[in-house]
Protein backbone atom coordinates (compact mmCIF):
# COMPACT_ATOMS: atom_id res chain seq x y z
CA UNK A 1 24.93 -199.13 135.87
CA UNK A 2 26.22 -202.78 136.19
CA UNK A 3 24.59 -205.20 134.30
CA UNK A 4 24.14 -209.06 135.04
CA UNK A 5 25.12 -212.00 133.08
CA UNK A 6 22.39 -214.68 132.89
CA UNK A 7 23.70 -217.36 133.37
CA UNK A 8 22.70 -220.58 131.18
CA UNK A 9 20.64 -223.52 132.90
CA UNK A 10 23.23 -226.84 134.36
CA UNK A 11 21.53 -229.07 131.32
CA UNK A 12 23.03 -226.70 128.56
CA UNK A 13 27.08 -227.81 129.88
CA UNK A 14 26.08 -231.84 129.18
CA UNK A 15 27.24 -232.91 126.24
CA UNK A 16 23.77 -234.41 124.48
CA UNK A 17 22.98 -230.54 124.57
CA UNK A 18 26.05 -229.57 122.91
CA UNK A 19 26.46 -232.08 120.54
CA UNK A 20 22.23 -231.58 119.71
CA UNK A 21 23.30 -227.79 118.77
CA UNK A 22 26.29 -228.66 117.00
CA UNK A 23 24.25 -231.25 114.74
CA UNK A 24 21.57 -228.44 114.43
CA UNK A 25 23.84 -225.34 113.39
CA UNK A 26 25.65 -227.56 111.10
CA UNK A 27 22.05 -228.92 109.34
CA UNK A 28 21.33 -225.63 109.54
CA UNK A 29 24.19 -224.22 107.79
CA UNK A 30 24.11 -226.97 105.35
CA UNK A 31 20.46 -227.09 104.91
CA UNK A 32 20.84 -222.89 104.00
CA UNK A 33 23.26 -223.03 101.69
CA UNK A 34 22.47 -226.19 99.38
CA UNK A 35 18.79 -224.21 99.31
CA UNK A 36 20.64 -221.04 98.01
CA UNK A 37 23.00 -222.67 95.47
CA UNK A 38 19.52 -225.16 93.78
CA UNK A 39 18.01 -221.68 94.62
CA UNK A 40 20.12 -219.54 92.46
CA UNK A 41 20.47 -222.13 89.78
CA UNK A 42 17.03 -223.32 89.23
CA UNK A 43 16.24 -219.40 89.30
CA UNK A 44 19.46 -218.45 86.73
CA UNK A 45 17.88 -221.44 84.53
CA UNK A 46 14.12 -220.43 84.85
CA UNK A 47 14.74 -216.67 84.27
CA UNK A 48 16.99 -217.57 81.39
CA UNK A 49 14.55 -219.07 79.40
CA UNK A 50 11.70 -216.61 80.28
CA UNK A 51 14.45 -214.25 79.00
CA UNK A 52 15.40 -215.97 75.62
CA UNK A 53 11.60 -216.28 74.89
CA UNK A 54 10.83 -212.45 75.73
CA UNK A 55 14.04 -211.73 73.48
CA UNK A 56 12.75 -213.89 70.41
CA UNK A 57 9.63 -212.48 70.74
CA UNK A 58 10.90 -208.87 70.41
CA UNK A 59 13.30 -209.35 67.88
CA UNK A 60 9.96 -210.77 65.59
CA UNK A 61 8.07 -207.52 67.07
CA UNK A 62 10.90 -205.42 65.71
CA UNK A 63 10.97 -206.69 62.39
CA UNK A 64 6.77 -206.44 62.24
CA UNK A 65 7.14 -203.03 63.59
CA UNK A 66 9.90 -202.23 60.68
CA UNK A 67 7.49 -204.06 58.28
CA UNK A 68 4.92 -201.78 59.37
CA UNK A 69 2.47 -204.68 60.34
CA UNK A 70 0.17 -204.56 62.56
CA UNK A 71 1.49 -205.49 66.35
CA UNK A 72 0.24 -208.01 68.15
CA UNK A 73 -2.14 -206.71 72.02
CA UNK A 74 0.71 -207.73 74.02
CA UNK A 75 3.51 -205.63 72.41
CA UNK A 76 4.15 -201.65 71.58
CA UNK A 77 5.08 -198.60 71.74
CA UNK A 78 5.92 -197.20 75.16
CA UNK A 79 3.49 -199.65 76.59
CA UNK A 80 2.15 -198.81 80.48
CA UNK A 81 3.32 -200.60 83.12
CA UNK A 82 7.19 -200.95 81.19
CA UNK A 83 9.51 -200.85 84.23
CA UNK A 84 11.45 -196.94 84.07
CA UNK A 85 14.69 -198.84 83.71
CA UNK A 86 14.18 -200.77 81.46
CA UNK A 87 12.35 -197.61 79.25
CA UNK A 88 15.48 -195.66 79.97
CA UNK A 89 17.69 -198.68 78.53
CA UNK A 90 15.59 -198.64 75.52
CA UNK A 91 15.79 -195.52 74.58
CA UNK A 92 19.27 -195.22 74.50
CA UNK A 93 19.40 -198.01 71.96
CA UNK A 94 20.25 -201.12 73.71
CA UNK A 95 17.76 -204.44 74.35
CA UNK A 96 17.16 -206.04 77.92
CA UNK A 97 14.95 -207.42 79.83
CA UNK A 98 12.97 -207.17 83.27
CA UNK A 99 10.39 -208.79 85.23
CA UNK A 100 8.30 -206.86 87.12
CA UNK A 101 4.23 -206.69 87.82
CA UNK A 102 1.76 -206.39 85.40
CA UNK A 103 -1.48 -205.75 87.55
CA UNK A 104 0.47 -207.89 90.43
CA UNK A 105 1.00 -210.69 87.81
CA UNK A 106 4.83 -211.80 87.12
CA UNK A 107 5.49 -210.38 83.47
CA UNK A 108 9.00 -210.75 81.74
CA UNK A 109 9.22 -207.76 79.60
CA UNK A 110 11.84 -207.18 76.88
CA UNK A 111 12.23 -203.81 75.34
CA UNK A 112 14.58 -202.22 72.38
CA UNK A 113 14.74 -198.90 70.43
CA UNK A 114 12.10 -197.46 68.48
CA UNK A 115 13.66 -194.24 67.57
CA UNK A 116 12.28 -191.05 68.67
CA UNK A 117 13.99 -191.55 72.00
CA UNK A 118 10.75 -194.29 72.17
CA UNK A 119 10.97 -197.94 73.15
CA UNK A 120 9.20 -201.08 71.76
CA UNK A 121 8.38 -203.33 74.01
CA UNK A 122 6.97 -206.58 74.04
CA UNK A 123 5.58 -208.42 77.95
CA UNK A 124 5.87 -212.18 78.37
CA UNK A 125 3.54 -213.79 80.78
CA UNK A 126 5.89 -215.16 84.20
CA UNK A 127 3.39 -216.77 86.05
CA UNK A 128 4.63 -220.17 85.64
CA UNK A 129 8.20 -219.60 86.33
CA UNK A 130 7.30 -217.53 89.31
CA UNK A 131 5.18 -220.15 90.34
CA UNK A 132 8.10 -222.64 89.63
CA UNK A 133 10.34 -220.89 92.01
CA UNK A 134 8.12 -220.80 94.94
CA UNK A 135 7.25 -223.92 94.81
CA UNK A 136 10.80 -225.24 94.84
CA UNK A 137 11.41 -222.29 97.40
CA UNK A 138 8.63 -223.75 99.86
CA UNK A 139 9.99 -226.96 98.77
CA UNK A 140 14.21 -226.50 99.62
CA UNK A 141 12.32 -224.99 103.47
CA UNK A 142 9.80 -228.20 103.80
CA UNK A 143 12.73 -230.91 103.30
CA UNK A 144 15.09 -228.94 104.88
CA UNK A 145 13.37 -228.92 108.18
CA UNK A 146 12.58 -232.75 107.53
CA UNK A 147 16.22 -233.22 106.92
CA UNK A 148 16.90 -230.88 109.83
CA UNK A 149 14.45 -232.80 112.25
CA UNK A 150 15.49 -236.26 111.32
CA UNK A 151 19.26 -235.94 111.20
CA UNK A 152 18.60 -234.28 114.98
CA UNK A 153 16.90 -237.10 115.90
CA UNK A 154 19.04 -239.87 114.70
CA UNK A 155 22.64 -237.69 115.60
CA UNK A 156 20.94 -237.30 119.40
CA UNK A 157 20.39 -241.01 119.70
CA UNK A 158 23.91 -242.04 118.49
CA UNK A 159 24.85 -239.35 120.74
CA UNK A 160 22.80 -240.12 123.89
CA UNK A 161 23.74 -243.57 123.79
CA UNK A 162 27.51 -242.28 123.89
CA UNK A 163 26.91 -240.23 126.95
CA UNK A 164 24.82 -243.12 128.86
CA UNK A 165 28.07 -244.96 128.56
CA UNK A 166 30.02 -241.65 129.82
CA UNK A 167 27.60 -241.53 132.53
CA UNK A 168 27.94 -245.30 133.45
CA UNK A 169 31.59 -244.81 133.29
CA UNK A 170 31.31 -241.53 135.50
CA UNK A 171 29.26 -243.48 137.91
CA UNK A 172 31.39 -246.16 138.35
CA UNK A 173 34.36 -243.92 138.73
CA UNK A 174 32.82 -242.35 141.90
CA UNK A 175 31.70 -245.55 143.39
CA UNK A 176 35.64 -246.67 143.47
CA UNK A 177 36.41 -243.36 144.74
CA UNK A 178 33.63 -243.79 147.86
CA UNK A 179 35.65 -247.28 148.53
CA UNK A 180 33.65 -249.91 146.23
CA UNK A 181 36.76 -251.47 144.69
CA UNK A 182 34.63 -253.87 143.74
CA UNK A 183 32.82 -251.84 141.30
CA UNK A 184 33.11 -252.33 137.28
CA UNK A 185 32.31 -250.98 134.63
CA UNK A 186 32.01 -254.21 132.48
CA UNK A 187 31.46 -252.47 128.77
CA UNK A 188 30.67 -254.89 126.44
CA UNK A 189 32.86 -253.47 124.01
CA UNK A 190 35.83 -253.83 126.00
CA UNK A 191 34.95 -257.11 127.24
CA UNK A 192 34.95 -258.79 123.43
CA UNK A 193 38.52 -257.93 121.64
CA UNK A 194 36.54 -258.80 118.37
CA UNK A 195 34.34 -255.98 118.11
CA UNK A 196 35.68 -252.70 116.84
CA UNK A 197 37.31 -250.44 120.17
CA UNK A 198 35.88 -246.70 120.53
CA UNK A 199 37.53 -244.15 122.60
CA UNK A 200 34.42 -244.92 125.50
CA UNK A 201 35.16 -249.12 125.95
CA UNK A 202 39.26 -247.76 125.91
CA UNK A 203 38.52 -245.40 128.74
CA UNK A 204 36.04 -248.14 130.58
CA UNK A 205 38.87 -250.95 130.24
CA UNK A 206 41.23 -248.94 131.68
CA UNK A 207 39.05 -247.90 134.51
CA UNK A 208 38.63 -251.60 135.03
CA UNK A 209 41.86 -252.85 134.83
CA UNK A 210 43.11 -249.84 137.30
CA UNK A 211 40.42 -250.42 139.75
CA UNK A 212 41.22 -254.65 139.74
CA UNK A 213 44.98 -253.62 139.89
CA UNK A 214 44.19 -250.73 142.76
CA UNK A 215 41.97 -253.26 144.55
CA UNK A 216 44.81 -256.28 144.09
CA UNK A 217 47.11 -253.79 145.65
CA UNK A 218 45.04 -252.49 148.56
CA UNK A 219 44.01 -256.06 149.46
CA UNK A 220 47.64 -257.24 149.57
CA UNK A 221 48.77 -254.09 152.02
CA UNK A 222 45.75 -255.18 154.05
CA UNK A 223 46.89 -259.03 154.13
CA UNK A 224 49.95 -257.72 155.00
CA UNK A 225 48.82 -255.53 157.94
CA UNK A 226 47.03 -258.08 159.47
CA UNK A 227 49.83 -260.72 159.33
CA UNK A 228 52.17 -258.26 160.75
CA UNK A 229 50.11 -257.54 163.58
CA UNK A 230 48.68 -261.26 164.06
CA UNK A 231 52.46 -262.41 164.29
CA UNK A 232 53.21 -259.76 166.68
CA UNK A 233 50.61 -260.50 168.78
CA UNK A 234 52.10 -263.60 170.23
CA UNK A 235 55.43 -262.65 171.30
CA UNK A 236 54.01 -259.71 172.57
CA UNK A 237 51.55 -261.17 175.11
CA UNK A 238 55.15 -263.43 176.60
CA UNK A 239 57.03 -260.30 176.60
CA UNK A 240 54.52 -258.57 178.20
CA UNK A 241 54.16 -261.65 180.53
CA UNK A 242 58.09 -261.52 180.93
CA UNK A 243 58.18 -257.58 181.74
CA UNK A 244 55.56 -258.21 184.41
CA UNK A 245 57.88 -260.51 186.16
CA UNK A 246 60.66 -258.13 185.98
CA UNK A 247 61.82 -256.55 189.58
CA UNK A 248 60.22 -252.83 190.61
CA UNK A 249 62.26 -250.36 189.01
CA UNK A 250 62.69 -247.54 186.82
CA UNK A 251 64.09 -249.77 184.01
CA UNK A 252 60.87 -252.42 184.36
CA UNK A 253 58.54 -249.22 184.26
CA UNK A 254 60.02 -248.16 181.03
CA UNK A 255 59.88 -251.77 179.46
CA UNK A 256 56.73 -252.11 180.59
CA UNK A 257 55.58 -248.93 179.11
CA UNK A 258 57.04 -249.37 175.50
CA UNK A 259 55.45 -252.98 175.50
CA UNK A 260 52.27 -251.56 176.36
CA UNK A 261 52.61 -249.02 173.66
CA UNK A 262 53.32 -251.84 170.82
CA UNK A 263 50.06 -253.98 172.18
CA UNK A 264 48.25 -250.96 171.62
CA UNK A 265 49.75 -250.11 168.25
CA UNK A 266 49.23 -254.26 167.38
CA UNK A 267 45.46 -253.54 168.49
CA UNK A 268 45.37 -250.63 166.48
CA UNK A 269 46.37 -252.15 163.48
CA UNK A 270 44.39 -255.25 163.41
CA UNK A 271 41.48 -252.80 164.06
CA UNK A 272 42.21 -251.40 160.76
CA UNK A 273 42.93 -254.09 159.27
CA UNK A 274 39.28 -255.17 159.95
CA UNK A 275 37.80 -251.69 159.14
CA UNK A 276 39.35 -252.26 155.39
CA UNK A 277 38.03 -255.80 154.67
CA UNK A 278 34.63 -254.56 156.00
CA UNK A 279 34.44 -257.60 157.68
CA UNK A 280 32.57 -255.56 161.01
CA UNK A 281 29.29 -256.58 162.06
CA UNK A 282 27.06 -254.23 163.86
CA UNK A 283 25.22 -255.01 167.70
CA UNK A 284 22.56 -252.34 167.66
CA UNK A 285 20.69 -251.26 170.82
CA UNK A 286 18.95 -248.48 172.10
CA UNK A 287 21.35 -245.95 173.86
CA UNK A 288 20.99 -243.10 176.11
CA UNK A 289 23.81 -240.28 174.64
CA UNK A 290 24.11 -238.23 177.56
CA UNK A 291 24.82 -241.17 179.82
CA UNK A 292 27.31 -242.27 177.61
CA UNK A 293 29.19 -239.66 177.11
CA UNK A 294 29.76 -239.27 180.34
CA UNK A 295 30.83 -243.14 180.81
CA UNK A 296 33.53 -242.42 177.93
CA UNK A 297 34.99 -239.08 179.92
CA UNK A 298 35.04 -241.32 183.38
CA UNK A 299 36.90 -244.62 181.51
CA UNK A 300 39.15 -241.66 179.71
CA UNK A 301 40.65 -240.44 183.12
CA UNK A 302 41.07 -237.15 181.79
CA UNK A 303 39.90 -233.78 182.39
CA UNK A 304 37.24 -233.37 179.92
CA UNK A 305 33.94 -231.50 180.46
CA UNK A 306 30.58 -232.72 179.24
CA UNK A 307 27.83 -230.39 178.38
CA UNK A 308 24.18 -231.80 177.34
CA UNK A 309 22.39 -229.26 175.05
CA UNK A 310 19.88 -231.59 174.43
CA UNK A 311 19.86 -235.49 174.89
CA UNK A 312 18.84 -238.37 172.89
CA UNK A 313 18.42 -241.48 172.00
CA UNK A 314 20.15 -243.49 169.19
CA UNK A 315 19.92 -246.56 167.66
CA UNK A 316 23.78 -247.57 167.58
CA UNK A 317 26.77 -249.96 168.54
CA UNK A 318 27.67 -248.70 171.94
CA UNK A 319 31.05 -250.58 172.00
CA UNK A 320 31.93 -248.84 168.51
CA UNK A 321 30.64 -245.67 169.83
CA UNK A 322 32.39 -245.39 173.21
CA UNK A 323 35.94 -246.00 170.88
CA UNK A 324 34.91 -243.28 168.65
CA UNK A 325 34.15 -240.79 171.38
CA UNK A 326 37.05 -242.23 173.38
CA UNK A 327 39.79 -241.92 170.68
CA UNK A 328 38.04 -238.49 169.85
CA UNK A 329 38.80 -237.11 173.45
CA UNK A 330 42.08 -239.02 173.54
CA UNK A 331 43.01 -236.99 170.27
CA UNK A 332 42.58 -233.82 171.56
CA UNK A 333 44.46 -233.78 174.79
CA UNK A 334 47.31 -235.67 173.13
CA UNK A 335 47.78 -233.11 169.99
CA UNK A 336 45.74 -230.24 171.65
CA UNK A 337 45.43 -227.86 174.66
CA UNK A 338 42.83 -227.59 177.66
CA UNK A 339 39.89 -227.23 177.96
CA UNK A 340 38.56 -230.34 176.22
CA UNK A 341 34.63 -230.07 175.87
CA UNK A 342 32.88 -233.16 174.76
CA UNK A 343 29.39 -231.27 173.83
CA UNK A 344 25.82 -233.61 173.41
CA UNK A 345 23.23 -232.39 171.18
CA UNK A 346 20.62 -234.54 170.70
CA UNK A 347 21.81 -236.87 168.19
CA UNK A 348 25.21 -234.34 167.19
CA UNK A 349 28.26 -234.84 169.57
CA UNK A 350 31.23 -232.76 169.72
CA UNK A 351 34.73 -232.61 171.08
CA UNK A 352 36.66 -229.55 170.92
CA UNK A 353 39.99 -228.50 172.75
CA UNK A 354 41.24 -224.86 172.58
CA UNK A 355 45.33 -225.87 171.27
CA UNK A 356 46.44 -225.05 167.06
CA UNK A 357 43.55 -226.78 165.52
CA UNK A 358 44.17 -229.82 162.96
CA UNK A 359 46.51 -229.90 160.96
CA UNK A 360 46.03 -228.22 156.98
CA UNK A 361 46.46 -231.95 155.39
CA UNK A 362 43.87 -233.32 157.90
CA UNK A 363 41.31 -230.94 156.86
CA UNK A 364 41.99 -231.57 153.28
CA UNK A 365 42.23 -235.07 153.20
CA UNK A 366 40.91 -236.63 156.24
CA UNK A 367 43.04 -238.69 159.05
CA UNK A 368 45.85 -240.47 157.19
CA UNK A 369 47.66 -243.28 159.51
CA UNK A 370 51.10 -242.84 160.65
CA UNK A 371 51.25 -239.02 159.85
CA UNK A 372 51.55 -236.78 162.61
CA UNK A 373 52.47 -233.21 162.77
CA UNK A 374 54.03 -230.44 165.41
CA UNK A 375 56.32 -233.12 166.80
CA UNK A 376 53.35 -234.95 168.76
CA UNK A 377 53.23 -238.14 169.55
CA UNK A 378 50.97 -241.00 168.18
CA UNK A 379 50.77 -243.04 164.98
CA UNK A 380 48.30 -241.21 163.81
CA UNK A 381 45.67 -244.17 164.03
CA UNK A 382 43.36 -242.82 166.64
CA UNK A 383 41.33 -240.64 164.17
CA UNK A 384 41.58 -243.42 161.21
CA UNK A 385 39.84 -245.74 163.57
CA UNK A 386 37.10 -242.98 164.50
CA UNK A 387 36.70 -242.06 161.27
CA UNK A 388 36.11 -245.67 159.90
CA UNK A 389 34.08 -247.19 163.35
CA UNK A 390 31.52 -243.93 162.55
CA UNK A 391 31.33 -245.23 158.73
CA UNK A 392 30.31 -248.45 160.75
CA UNK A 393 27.81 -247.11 162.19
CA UNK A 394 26.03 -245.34 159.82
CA UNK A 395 27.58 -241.93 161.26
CA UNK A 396 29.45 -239.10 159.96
CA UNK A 397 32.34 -237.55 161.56
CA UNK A 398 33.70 -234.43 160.19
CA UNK A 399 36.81 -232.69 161.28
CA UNK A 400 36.86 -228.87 161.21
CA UNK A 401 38.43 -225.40 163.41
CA UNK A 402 36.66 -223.90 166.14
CA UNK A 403 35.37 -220.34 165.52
CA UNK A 404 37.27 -219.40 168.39
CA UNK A 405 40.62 -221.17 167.79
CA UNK A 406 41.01 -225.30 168.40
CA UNK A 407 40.12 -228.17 167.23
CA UNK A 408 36.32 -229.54 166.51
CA UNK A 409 35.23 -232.82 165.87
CA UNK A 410 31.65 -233.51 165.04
CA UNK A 411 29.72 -236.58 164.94
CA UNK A 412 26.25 -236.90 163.90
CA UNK A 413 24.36 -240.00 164.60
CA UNK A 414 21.08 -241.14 163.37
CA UNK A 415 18.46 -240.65 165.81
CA UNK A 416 15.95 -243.10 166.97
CA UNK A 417 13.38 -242.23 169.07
CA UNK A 418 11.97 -238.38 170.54
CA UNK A 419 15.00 -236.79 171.89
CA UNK A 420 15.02 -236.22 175.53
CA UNK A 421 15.15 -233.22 177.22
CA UNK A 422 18.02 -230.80 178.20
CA UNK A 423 20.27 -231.80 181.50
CA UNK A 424 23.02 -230.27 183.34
CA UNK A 425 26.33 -230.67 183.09
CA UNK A 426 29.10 -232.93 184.04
């Protein structure tokens, strides 16, 4: 029969949990064994001198009982209630001592020869020892829990505050990875050289100073980008000016078609360039999807069939969203194979051709410009700009394989409005 692991609740793997068990095993541990060392020696001590007394007292019985005086009520012969060891030990000639219960009261008893195989004994009252030992017994377990309880409370503090840093840390950490470079961290102890360093301020100083030297970086490739294509811009509009002037010809056609491919690319990249300073600015409006759609396929010029599941209406940039769904169908008749289907349902579009499906990279990482695969064509910008015009508007595009082989791209809108009902198709 198989049995199941339980498996322990999230909160036990943070660290304030560990580090609270940790603190309370080792009090614990502590707490147990300094109660069993003052344990042993205040007992050692206590049942010493109980023992020395009873011993005294039984060495005077001895000689009274030699002297043939009379013996005191607490002291005799084979007395009842002497412990069978300790009877046994006395009559084979040796002394010793015992506690045991005398009517459920602690008695020390000593006991010695009395020839005759006999034993004299003599029984010491233990109360007050006994009583001495529980009470520093109840004691040692009172102030140990105290101990316990306080050293949890100040160790989970010290502790908690460590891990509210961590967390801070943590937090910032993902923020820079969702694209807020301009996130910080800011801990005071790494801000103030004066004031002693712990490993958390070392680890939030360096997260600083690598997101302000990632940021520095990222903002000079996107100067650079958009200098690039600003200076290209200009001799590209006279050459394009200059190719248009050009006599018919297969020659013209090609120059005309590489210098419409490097206005594009220019576009492209100032595009981009705009996308990473976030500098875009949203012109909302109530749009029909279906309708839409549709527009996109017709401006495309392509093949590309439009099914409506289920229309709607969003609140959205429709310039922003026609390039999305435009670069979208672009995409996949460039890199894949017919049928295209650009699918509508209610605020979830689709576009999904039937060729290899994305690339393993792509699926992994998400678009990544000027990376292409299979030999295809393109810069690989198309799906960088969809991806980052749908962050725009408040959308989220995901990239994924069709169940039945090809490529599918879905992007989900937020919906405004009671979606419509179902129409036909285009």
């Amino acid at each position: 029969m198989r049995r199941t692991l339980r498996r322990l609740p999230h909160w036990t793997a943070t660290l304030t949990w560990k580090a609270a068990a940790f603190i309370t095993v080792m009090c614990c541990g502590l707490a147990a064994l300094l109660g069993v060392l003052v344990h042993v020696s205040v007992t050692d001590q206590t049942v010493g001198e109980a023992r020395g007394r009873a011993l005294d007292r039984l060495t005077n019985v001895t000689a009274s009982y030699e002297a043939g005086d009379r013996l005191p009520p607490d002291a005799g012969v084979d007395l009842p209630g002497l412990p069978a060891p300790l009877r046994a030990l006395a009559a084979a000639g040796k002394r010793g001592t015992m506690v045991g219960d005398q009517d459920k009261h602690p008695t020390m008893w000593a006991a010695g020869p009395a020839g005759g195989g006999r034993a004299l004994a003599v029984q010491y009252d233990y109360a007050q020892g006994a009583h001495t030992i529980d009470t520093l017994d109840r004691a040692i377990v009172w102030s140990s829990a105290l101990a316990i309880g306080a050293t949890l409370l100040v160790g989970s503090f010290a502790v908690t505050r460590v891990t509210r840093r961590l967390h801070g840390t943590a937090q910032v950490a993902r923020r820079i990875s969702a694209g807020d470079l301009d996130a910080r961290v800011n801990d005071p102890r790494a801000q103030d050289p004066t004031r002693p360093q712990d490993e958390v301020a070392a680890v939030a100083g360096a997260l600083d100073t690598m997101a302000s030297s990632l940021q520095s970086k990222l903002l000079s490739e996107q100067r650079f980008t958009a200098d690039v294509a600003h200076e290209l811009r200009t001799p590209l509009t006279g050459l394009h000016a200059a190719a248009e002037l050009l006599p018919p010809g297969r020659p013209t056609e090609l120059v005309r078609d590489r210098v419409a491919a490097l206005r594009t690319l220019t576009e492209d990249l100032l595009e981009i360039s705009r996308l990473d300073t976030r500098s875009e600015r949203l012109e909302l409006d109530s749009e029909q999807l279906a309708p839409l759609a549709e527009r996109v396929v017709r401006a495309s010029g392509t093949d590309t069939e439009v099914r409506v599941v289920r229309d709607a209406r969003v609140e959205t940039d429709r310039r922003r969203l026609e390039r999305v769904l435009g670069n979208l169908v672009a995409n996949a008749h460039k890199h894949g194979a017919g049928p295209v289907v650009l699918t509508v349902d209610g605020p979830v579009v689709t576009v999904r051709d039937h060729g290899a499906g994305y690339p393993e990279y792509l699926l992994e990482h998400g678009p990544q410009r000027f990376r292409t695969e299979g030999g295809s064509k393109g810069h690989g910008l198309g799906l960088t700009i969809a991806l980052g015009q749908s962050e725009v508007l408040g959308a989220r595009l995901t990239f994924g394989d069709a169940a039945g082989g090809g490529a599918l791209a879905t992007l989900t809108l937020p919906q405004s409005g009671l979606p419509e009902g179902p129409s036909g198709a285009a």
